[in-house]
N, C-alpha and C. Protein backbone atom coordinates (compact mmCIF):
# COMPACT_ATOMS: atom_id res chain seq x y z
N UNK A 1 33.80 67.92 41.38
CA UNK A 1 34.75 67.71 40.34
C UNK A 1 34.01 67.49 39.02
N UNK A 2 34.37 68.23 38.33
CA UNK A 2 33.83 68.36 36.83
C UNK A 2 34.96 67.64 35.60
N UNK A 3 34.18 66.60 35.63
CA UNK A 3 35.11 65.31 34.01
C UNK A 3 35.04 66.34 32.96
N UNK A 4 35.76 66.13 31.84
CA UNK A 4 35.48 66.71 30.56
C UNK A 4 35.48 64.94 29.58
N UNK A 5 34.46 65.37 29.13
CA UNK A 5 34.09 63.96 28.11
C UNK A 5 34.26 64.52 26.86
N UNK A 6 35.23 63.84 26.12
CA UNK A 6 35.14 64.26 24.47
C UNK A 6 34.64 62.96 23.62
N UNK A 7 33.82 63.61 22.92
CA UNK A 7 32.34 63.10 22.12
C UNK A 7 33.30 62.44 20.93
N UNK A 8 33.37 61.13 20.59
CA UNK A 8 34.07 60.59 19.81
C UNK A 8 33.00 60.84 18.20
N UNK A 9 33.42 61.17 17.01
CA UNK A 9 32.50 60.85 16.21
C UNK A 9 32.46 59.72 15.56
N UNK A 10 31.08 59.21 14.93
CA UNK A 10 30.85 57.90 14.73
C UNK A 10 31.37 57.36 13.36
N UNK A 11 32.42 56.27 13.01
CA UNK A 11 32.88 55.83 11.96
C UNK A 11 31.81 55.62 10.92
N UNK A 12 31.84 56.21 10.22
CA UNK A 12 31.21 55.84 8.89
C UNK A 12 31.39 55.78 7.65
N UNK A 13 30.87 54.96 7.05
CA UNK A 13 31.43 54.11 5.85
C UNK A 13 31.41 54.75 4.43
N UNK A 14 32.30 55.40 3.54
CA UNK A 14 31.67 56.16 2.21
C UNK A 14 30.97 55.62 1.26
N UNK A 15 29.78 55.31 1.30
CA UNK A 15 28.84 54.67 0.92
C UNK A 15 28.71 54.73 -0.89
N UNK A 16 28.96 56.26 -1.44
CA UNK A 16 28.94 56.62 -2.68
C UNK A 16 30.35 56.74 -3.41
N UNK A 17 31.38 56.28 -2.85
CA UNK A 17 32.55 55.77 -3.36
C UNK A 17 32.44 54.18 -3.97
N UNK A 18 31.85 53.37 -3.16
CA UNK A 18 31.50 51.92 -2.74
C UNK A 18 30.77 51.80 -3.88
N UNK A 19 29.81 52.33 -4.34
CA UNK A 19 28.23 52.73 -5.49
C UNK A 19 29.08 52.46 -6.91
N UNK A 20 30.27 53.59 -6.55
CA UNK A 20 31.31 54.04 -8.10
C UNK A 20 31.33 52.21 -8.39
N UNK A 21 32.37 52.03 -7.40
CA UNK A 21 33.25 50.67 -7.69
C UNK A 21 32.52 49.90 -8.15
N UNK A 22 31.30 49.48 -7.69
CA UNK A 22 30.31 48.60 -8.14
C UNK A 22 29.76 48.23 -9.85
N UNK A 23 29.41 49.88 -10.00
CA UNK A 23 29.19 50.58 -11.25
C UNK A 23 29.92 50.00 -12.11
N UNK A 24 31.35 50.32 -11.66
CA UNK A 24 32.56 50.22 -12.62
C UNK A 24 32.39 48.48 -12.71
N UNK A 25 32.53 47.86 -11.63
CA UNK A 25 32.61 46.52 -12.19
C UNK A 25 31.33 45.74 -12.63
N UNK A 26 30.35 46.50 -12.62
CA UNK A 26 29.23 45.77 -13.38
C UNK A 26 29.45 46.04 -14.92
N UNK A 27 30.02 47.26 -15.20
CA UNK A 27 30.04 47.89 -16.52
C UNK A 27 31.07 46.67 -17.47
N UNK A 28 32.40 46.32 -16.34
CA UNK A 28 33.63 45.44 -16.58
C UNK A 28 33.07 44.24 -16.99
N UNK A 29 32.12 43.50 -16.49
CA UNK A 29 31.46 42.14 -16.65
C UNK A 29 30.90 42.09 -17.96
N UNK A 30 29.71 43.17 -18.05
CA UNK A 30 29.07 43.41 -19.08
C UNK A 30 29.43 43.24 -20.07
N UNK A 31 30.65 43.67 -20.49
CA UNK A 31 31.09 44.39 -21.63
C UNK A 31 32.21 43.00 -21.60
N UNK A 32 32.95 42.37 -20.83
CA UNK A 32 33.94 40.96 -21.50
C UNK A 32 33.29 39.70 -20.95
N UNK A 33 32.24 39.25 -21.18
CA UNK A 33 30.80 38.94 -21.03
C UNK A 33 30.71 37.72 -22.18
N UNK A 34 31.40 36.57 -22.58
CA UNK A 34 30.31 36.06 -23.62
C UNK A 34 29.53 35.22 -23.91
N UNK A 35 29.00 35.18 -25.09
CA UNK A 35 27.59 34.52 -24.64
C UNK A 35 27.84 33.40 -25.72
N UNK A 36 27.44 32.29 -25.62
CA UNK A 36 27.70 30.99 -26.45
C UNK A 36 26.45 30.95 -27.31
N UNK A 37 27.11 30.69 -28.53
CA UNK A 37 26.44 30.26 -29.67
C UNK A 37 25.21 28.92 -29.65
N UNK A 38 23.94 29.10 -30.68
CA UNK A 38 23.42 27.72 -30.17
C UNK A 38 23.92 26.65 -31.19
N UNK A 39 24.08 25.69 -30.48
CA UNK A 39 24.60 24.83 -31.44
C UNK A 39 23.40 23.40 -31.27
N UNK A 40 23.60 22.71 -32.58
CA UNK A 40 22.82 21.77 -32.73
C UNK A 40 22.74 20.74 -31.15
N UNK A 41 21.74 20.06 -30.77
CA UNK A 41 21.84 18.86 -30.14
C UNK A 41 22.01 18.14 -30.57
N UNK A 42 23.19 17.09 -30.57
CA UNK A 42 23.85 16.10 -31.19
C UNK A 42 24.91 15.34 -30.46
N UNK A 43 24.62 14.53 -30.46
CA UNK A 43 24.88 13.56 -29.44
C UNK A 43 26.04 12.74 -29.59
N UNK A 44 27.74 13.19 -30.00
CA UNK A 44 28.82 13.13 -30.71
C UNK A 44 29.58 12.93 -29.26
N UNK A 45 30.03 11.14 -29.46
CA UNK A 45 31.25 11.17 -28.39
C UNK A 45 32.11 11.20 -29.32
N UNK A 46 33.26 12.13 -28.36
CA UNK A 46 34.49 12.73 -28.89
C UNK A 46 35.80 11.69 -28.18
N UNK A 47 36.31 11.32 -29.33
CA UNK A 47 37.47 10.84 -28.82
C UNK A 47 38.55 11.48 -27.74
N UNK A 48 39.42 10.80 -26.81
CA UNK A 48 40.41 11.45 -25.96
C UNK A 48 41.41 11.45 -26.42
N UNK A 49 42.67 12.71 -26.09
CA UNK A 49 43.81 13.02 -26.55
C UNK A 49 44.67 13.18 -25.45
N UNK A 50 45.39 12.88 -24.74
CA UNK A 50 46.84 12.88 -23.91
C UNK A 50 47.40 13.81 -24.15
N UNK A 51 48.09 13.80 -25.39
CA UNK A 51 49.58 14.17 -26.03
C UNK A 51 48.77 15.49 -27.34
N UNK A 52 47.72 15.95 -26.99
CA UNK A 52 47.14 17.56 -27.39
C UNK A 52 46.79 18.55 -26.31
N UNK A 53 47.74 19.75 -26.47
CA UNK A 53 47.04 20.36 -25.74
C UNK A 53 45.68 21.28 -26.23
N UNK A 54 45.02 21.82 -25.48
CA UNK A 54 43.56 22.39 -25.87
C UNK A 54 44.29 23.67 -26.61
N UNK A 55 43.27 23.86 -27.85
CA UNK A 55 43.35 25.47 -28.68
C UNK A 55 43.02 26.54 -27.50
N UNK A 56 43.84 27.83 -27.67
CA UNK A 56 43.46 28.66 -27.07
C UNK A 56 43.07 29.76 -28.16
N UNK A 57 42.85 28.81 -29.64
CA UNK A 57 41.98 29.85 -30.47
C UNK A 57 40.46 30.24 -30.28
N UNK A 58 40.28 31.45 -30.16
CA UNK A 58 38.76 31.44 -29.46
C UNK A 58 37.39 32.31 -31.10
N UNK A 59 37.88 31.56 -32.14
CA UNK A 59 37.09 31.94 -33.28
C UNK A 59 35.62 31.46 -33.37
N UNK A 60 34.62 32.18 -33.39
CA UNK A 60 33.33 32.02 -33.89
C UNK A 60 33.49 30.77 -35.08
N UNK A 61 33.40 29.66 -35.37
CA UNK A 61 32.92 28.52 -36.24
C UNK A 61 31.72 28.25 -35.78
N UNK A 62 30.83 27.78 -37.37
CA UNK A 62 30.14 26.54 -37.45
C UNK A 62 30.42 25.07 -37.46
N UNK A 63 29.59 24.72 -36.61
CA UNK A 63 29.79 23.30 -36.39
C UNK A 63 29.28 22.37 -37.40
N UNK A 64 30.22 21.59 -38.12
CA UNK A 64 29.51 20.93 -38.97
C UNK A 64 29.73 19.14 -38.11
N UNK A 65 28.94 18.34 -38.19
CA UNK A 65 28.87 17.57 -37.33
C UNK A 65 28.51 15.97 -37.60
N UNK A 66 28.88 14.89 -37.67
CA UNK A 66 28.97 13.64 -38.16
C UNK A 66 28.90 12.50 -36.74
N UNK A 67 27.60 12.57 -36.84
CA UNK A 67 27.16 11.16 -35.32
C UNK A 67 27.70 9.59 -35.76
N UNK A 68 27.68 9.19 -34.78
CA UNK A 68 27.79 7.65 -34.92
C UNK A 68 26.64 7.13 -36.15
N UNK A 69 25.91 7.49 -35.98
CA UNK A 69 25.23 6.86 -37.63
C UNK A 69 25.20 7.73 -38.68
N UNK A 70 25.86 8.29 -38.72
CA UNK A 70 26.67 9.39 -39.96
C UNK A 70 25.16 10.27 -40.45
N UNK A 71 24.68 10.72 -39.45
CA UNK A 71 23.81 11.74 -39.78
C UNK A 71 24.89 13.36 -39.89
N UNK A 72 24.31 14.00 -40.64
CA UNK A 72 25.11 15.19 -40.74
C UNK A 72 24.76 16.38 -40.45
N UNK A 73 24.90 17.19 -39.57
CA UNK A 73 24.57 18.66 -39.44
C UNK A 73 25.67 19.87 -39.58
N UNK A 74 25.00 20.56 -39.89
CA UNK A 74 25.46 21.86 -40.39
C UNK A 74 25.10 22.76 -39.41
N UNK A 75 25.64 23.61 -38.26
CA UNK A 75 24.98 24.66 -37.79
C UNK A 75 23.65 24.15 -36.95
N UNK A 76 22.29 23.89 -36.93
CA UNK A 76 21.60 23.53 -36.42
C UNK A 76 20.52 22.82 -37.80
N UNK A 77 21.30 22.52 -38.99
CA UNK A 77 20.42 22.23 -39.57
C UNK A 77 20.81 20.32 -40.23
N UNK A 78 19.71 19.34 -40.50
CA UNK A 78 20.50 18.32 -40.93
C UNK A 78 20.74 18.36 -42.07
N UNK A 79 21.69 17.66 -42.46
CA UNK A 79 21.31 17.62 -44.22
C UNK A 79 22.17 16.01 -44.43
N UNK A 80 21.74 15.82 -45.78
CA UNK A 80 22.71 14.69 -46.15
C UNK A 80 23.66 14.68 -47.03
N UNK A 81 24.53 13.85 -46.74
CA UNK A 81 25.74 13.82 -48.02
C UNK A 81 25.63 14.59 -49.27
N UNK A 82 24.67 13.79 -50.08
CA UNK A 82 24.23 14.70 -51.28
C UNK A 82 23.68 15.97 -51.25
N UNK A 83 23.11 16.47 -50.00
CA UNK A 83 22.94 17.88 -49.94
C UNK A 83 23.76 18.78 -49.32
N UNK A 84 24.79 18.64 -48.87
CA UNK A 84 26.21 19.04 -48.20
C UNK A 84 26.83 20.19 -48.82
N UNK A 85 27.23 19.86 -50.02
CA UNK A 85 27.95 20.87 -50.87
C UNK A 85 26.96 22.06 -51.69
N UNK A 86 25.85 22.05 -51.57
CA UNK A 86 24.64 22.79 -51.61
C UNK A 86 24.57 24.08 -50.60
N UNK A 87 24.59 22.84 -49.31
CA UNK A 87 24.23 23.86 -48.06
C UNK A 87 25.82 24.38 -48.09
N UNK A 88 26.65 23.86 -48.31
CA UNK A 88 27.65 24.80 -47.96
C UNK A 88 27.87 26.15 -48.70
N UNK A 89 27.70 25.86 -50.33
CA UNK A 89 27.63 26.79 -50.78
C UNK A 89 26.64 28.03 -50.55
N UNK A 90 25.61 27.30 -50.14
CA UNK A 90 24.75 28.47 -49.59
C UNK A 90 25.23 29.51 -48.66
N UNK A 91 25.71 28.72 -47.57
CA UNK A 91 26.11 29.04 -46.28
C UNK A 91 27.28 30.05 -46.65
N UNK A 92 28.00 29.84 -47.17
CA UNK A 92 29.60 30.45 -48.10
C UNK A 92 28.90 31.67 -48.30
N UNK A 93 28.14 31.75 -49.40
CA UNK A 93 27.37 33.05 -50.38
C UNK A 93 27.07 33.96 -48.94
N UNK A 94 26.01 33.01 -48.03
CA UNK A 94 25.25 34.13 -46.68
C UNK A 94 26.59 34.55 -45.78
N UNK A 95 27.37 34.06 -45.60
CA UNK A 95 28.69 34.53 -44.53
C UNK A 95 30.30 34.18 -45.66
N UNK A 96 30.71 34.98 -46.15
CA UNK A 96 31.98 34.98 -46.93
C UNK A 96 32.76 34.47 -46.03
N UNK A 97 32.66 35.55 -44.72
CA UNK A 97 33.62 34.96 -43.67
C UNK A 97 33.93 33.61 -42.88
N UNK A 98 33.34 32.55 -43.55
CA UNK A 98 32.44 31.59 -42.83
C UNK A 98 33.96 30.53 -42.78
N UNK A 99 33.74 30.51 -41.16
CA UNK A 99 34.79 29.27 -40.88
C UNK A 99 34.38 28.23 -39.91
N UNK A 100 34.14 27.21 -40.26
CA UNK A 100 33.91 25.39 -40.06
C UNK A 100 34.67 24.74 -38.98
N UNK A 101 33.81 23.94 -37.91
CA UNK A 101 34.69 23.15 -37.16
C UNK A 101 33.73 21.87 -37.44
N UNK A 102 34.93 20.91 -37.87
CA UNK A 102 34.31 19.31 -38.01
C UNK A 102 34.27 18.79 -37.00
N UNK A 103 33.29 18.01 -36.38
CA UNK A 103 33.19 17.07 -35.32
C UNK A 103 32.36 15.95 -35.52
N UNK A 104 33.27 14.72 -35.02
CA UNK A 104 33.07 13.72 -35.79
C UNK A 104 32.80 12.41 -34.68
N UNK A 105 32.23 11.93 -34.96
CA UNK A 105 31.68 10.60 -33.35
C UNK A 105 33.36 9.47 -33.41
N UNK A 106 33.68 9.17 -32.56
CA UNK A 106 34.51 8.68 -32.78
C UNK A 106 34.82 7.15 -33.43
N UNK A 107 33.35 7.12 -33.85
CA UNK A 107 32.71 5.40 -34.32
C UNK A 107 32.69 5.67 -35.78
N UNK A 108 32.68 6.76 -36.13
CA UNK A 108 32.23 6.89 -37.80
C UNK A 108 33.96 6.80 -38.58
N UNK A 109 33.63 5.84 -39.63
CA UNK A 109 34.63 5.73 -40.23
C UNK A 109 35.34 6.63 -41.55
N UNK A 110 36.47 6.59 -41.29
CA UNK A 110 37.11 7.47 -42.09
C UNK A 110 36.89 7.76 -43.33
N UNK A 111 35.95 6.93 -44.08
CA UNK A 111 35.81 7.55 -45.73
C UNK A 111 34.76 8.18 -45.27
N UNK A 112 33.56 8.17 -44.42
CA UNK A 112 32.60 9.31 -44.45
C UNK A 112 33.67 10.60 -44.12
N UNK A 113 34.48 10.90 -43.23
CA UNK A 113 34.88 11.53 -43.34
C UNK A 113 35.13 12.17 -44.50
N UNK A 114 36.63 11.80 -45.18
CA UNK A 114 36.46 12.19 -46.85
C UNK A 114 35.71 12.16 -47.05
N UNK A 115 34.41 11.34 -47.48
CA UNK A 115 33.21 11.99 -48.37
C UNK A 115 32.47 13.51 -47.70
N UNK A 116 32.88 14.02 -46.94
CA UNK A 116 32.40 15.16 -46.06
C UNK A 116 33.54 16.40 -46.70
N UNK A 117 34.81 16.07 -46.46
CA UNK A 117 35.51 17.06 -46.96
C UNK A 117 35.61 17.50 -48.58
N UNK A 118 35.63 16.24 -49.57
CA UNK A 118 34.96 15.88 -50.71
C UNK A 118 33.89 16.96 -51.30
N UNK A 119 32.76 17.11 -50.64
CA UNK A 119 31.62 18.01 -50.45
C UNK A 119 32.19 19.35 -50.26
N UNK A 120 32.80 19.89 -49.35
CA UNK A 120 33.43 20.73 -49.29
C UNK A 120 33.94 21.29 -49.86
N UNK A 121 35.06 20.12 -50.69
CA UNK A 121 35.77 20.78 -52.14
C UNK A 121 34.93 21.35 -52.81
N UNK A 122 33.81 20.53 -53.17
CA UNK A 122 33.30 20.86 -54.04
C UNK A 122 32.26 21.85 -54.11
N UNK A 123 32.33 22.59 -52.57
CA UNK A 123 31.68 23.41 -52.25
C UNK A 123 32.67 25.25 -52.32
N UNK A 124 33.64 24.16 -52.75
CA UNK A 124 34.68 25.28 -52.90
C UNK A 124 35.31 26.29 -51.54
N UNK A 125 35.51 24.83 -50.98
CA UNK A 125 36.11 25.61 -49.38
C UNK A 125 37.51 25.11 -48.96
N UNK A 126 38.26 25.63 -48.71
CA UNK A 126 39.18 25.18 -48.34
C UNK A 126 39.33 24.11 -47.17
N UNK A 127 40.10 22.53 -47.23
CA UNK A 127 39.81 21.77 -46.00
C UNK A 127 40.63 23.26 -45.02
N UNK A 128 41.68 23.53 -45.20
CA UNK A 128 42.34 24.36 -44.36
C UNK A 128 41.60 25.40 -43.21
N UNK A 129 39.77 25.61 -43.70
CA UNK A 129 39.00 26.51 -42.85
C UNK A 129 38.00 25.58 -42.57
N UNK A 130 38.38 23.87 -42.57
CA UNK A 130 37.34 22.96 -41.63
C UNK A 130 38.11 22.12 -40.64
N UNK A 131 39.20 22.64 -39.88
CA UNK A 131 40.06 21.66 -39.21
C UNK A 131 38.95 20.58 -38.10
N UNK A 132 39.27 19.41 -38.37
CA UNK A 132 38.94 17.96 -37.75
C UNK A 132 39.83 18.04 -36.27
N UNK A 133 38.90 18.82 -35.51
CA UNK A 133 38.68 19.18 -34.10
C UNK A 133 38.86 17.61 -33.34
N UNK A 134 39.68 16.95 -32.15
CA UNK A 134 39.53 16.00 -31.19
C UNK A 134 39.39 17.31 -29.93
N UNK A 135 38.26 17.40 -29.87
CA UNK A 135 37.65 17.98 -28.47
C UNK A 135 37.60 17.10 -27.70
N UNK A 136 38.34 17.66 -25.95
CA UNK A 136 38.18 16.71 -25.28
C UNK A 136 36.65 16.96 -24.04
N UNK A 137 35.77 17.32 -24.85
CA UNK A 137 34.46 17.07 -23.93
C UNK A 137 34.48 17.95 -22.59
N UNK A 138 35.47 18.92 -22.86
CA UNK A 138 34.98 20.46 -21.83
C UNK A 138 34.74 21.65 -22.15
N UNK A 139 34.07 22.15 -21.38
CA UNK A 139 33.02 23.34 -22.39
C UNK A 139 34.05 24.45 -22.36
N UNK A 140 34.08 24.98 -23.89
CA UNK A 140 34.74 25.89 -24.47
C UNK A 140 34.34 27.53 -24.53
């Protein structure tokens, strides 16, 4: 007695379909991908907010920045009060487009503040393109 055996062929996997997809989603990553700005080290506790919810504005600003002992930075650079409205103007002239986020220690008192926006004026900026940010201390 003679069986007849039929030869199953062996499953295999489309390997260069699999390659595409890959492609495609490495290309996808790449490209909505971003990369964070450097910002000064500065050592700014930020007050907490309840009753704010987080911006889902996602604009390129400089950080201009006011520690508990009212040291001041600009971007990654320090400067002081009296040199404020200097660097800003500088900063203005090198980027027209230039828009400001204040961050402020939550210990420093409110006339440094004004004296910061003050500078500003007189740097000829609108407070309206330095809004006084309460970040609640998660990375953006």
């Amino acid at each position: 007695m003679k069986f007849i055996t039929n030869k199953r062929a062996q499953p295999t996997v489309p390997i260069i379909s699999l390659i595409d997809i890959l492609a495609i989603l490495l290309i996808f990553f790449i490209a909505t991908t971003t990369f964070k700005q450097k910002e000064a080290l500065v050592n700014v506790a930020l007050p907490k907010s309840t009753e704010m919810a987080s911006s889902s504005e996602r604009l390129t600003r400089i950080t201009l920045a006011v520690t508990k002992d009212e040291q001041i930075t600009l971007g990654e650079n320090t400067v002081t009060i009296e040199t404020l409205a200097q660097a800003l103007r500088d900063l203005k002239k090198a980027q027209p487009e230039l828009k400001l986020q204040l961050k402020v220690d939550k210990g420093v008192e409110l006339g440094m503040v004004v004296k910061v926006w003050d500078e500003a004026r007189k740097a000829k900026i609108e407070i309206s393109d330095i809004p006084l940010r309460i970040l609640t201390g998660k990375k953006n």
